[in-house]
Protein backbone atom coordinates (compact mmCIF):
# COMPACT_ATOMS: atom_id res chain seq x y z
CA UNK A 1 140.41 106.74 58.67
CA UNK A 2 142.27 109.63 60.36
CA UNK A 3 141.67 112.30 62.83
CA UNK A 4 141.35 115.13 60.43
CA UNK A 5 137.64 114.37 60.53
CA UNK A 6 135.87 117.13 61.83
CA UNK A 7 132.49 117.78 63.67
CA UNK A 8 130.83 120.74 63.13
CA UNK A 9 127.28 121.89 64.80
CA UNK A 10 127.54 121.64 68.50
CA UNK A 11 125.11 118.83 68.95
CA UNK A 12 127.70 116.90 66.73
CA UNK A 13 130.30 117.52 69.27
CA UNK A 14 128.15 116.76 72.23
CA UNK A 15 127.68 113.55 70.17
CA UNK A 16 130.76 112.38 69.76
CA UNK A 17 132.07 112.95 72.67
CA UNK A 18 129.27 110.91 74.52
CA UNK A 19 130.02 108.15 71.68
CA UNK A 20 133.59 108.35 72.42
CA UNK A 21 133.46 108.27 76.41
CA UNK A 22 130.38 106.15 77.40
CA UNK A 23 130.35 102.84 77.63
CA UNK A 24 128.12 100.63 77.39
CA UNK A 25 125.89 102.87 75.03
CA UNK A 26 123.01 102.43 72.92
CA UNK A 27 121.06 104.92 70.90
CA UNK A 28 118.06 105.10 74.14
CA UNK A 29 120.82 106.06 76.21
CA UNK A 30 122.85 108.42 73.84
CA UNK A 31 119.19 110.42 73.62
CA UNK A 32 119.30 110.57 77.95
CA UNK A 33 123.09 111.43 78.07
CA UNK A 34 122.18 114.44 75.84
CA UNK A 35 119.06 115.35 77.95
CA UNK A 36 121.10 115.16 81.20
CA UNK A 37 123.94 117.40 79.69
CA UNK A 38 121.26 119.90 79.48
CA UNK A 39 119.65 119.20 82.83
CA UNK A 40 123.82 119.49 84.37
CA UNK A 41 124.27 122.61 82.13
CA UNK A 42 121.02 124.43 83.08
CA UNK A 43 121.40 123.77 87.05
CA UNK A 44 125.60 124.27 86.32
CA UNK A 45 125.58 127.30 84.84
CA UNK A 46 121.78 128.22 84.49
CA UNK A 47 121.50 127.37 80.60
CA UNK A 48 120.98 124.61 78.65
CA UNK A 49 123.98 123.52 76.04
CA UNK A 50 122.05 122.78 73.50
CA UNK A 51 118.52 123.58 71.83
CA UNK A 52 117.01 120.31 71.10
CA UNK A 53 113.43 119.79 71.98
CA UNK A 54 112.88 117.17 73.98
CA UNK A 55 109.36 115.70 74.27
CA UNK A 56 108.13 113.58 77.46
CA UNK A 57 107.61 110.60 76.09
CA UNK A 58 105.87 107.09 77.51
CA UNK A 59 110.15 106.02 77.79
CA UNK A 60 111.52 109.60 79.28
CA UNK A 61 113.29 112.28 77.48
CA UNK A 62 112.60 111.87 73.30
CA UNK A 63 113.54 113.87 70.50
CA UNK A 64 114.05 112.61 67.33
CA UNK A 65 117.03 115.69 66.58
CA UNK A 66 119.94 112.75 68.14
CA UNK A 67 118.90 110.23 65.41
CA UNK A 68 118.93 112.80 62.68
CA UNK A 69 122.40 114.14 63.54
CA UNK A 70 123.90 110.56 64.09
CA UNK A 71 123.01 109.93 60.75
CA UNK A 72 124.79 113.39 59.47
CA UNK A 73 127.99 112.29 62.13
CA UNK A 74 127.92 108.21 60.03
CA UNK A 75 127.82 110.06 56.85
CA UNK A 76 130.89 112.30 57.56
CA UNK A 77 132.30 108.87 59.01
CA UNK A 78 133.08 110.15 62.22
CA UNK A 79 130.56 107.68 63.98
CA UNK A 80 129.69 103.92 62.75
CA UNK A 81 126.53 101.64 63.21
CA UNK A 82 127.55 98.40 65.41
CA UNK A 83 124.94 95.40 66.02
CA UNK A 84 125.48 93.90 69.30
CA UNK A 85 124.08 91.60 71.19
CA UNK A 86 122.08 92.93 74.31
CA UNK A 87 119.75 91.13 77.22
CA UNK A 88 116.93 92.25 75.14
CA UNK A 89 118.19 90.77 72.35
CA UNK A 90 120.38 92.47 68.77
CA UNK A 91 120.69 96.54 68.71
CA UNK A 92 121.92 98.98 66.73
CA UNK A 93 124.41 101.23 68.72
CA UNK A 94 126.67 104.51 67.59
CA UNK A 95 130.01 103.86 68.08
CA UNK A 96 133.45 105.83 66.81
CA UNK A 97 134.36 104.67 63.43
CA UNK A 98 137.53 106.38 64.02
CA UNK A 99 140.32 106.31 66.79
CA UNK A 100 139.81 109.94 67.67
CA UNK A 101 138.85 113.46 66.17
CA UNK A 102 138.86 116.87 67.27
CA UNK A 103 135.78 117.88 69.26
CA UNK A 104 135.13 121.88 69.92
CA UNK A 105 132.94 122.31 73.62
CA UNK A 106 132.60 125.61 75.19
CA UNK A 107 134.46 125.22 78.71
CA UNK A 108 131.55 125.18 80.21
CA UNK A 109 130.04 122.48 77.99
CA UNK A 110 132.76 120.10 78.77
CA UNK A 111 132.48 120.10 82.38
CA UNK A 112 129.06 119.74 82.13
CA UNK A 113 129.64 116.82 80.11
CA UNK A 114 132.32 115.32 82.22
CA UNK A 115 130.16 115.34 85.00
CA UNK A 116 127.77 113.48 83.18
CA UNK A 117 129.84 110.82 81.99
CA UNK A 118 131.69 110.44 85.75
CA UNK A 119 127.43 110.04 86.93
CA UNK A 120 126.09 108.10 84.20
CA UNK A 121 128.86 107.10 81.47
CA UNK A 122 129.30 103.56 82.75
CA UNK A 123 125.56 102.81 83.61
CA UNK A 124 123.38 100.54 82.37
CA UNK A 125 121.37 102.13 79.93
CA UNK A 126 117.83 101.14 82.26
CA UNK A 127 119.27 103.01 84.82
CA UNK A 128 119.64 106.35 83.02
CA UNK A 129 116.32 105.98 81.96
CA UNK A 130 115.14 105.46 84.75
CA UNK A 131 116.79 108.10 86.70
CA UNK A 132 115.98 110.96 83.91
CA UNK A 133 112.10 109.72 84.72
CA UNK A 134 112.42 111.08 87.75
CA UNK A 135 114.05 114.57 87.04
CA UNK A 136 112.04 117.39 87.56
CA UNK A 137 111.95 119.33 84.07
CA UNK A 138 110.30 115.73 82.92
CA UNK A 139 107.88 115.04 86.05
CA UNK A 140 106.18 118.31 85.06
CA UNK A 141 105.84 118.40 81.59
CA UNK A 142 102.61 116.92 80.33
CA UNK A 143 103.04 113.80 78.12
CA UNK A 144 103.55 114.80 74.20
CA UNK A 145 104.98 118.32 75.66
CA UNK A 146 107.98 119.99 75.04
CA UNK A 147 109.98 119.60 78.42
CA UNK A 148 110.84 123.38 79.68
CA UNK A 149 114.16 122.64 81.79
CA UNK A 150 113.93 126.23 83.25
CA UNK A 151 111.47 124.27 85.79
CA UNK A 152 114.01 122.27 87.22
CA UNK A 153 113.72 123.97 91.15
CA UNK A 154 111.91 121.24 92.78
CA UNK A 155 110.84 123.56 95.85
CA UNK A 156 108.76 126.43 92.89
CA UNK A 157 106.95 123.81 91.47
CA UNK A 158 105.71 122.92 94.95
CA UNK A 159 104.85 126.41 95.22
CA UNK A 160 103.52 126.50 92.01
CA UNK A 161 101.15 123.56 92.47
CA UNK A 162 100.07 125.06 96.19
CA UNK A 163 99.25 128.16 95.00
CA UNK A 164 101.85 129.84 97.51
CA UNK A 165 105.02 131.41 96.81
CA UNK A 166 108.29 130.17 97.04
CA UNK A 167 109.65 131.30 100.77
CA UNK A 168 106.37 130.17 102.15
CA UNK A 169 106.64 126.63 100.31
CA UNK A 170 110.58 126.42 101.36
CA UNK A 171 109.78 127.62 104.96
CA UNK A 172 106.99 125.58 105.82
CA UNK A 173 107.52 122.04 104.03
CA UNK A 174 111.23 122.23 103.63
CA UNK A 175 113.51 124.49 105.69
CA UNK A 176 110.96 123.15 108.94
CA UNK A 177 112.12 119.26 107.85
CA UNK A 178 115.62 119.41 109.34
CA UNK A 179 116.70 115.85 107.90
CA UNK A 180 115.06 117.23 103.82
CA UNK A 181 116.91 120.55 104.84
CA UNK A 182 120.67 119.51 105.53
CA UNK A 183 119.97 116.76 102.20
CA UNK A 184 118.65 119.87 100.38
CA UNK A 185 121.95 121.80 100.98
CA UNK A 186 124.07 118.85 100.62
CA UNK A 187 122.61 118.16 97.03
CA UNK A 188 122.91 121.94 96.03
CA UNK A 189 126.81 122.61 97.19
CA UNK A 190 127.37 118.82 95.18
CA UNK A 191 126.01 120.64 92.01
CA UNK A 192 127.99 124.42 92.63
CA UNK A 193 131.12 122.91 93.94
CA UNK A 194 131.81 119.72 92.05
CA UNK A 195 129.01 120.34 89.01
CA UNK A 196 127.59 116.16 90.33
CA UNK A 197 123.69 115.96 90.14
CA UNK A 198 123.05 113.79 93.34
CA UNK A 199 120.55 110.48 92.65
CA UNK A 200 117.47 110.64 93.56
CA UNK A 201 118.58 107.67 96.11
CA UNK A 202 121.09 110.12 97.17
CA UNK A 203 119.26 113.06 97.89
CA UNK A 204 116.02 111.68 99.43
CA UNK A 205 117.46 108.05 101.43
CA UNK A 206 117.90 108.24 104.82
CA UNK A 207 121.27 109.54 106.51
């Protein structure tokens, strides 16, 4: 193979790069690097970078969009299927089928994406589950519901759920918690200065 192969829809490209720079990967944790490159995007630069619907599902963040283009990405034999073996036993993982190939990102797209692999591209694929349980576009989306990551301000969906609006919910359960306050600020100059979603370990532990 050489490195003439090209990828074409942006998905594709958000693909193979994740394929290329995460490791260890499987196909559960390609499908939560793709949802948290939207999640980084959205709070990064206040859009998503792609348009796949994802679907809160019983094992976080689903679509079934990744698995369709992976199988577009093996066919133009840019990406492989590997069997490996795993703690939970064989799996079938996406994995470059060639040494390199020329991926096209918008700017922002690839600093989002950066970000995500510096966070998550070396985790155990539990843990990114795990942690993309706990984001907020997913802990308000009804099960079987298309997750809206627009809702991803933790404080409005407070205010949402009181029935108050947003100064009064920041003001009174937020802003008048001095510890929550600084961590609150921390977490949001992390995000504008160095594009890093903090943990939710991170944000909410004890200083």
């Amino acid at each position: 193979m050489n490195d003439e192969i090209k990828t074409t829809t942006l998905l594709e490209n958000v693909i193979t790069y994740l394929c290329f720079k995460s490791n260890p990967l499987s196909s559960r944790k390609l499908v939560k690097l793709v949802y948290l490159a939207d999640l980084y995007h959205q709070q990064m630069f206040g859009e998503r970078l792609t348009d796949v619907v994802f679907i809160h599902h019983k094992y976080g963040a689903w679509t079934p969009e990744i698995e369709t283009c992976c199988e577009e990405l093996y066919n133009k034999g840019v990406l492989k299927e590997e069997s490996v073996n795993t703690p939970k036993g064989q799996a079938i993982i996406p994995k470059p089928a060639i040494s390199r190939t020329k991926i096209k990102l918008p700017d922002n797209g690839l600093r989002a994406l950066e970000c995500v692999i510096t966070d998550w591209g070396n985790k155990n694929p539990d843990d990114v589950v795990k942690f993309t349980k706990t984001t907020v576009p997913f802990l308000v989306t009804d099960f079987g519901e298309a997750i809206d990551f627009t809702r991803s301000d933790a404080i409005a969906e407070y205010a949402q759920k009181k029935g108050i609006d947003v100064e009064e919910a920041a003001t009174l359960d937020v802003l008048g918690n001095e510890d929550f306050a600084n961590l609150l600020v921390k977490a949001c100059a992390s995000i504008k200065k160095h594009g890093k979603l903090l943990t939710h370990e991170q944000v909410f532990s004890k200083r």
